[in-house]
Protein backbone atom coordinates (compact mmCIF):
# COMPACT_ATOMS: atom_id res chain seq x y z
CA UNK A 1 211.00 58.68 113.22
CA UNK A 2 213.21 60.56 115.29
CA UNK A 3 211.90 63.89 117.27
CA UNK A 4 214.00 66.11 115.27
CA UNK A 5 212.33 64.37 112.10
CA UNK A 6 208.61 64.51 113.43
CA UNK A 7 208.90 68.50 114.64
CA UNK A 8 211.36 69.71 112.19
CA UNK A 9 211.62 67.68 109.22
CA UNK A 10 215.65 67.10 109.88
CA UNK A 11 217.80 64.51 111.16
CA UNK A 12 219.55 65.63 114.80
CA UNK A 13 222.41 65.81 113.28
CA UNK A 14 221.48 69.22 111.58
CA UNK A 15 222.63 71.03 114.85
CA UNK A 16 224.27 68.70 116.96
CA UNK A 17 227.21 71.20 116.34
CA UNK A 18 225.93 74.47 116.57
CA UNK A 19 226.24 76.71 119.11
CA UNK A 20 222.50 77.35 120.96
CA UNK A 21 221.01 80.11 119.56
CA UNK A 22 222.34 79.02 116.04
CA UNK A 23 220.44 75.72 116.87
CA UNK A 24 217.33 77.52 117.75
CA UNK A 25 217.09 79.91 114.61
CA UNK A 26 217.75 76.68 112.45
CA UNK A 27 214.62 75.40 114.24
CA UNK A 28 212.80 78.39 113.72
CA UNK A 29 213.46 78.03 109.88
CA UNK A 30 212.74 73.55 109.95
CA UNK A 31 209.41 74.48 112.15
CA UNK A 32 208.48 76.97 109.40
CA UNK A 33 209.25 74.83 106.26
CA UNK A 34 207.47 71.46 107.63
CA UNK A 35 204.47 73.81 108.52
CA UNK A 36 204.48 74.98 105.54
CA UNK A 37 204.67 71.91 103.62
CA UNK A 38 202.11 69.79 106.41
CA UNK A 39 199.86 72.64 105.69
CA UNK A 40 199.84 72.43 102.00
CA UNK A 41 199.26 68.56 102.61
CA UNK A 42 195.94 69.26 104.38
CA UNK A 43 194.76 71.94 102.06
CA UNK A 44 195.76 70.13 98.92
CA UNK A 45 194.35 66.61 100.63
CA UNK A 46 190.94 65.40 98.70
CA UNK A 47 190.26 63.81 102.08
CA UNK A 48 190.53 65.06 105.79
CA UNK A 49 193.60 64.10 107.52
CA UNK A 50 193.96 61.18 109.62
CA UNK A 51 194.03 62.54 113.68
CA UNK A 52 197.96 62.11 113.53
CA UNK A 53 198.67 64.11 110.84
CA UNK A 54 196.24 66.92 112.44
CA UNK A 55 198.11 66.49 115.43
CA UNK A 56 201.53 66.87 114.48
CA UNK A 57 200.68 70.21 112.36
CA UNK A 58 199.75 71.17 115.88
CA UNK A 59 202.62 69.95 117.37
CA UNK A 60 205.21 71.61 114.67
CA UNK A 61 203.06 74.56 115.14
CA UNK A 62 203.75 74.94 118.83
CA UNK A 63 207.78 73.67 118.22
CA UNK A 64 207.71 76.95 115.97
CA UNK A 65 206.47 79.34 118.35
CA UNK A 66 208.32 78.15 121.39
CA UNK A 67 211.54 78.50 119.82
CA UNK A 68 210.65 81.29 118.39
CA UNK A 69 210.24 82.59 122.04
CA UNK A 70 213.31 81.99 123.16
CA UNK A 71 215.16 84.01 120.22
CA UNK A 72 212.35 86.92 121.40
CA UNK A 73 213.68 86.33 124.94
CA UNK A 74 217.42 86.66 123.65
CA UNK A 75 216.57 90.08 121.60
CA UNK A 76 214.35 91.48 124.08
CA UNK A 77 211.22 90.84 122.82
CA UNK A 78 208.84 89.50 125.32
């Protein structure tokens, strides 16, 4: 699994081609779908979660709001 895959749910080729801040609100929206969907795993799951799946919910959670961030940053929100 790729990095783009394991924080955003997307191959990198999903915004090899677009320009920066394009790139970054196209994370924004990955981050918040696989979050959503990772969640819905773990709340719908009979059984806890293994560590790694805990772990990347936390680590898609943290892609979302770093990205998120730096399109703050760009509109003046800080």
């Amino acid at each position: 699994m790729t990095q783009s895959e394991y924080y955003y749910g997307v191959p990198f080729e999903t915004w090899e081609n677009l320009l920066y801040f394009d790139a970054i609100k196209k994370r924004v929206e990955c981050a918040k779908k696989l979050y959503e969907e990772l969640y819905q795993e773990q709340m719908n799951s009979k059984t806890e979660l293994s560590f790694e799946k805990r772990k990347r919910l936390w680590k898609v959670e943290k892609a979302l709001k770093d990205n998120q961030k730096l399109l703050n940053e760009k509109d003046g929100l800080v």
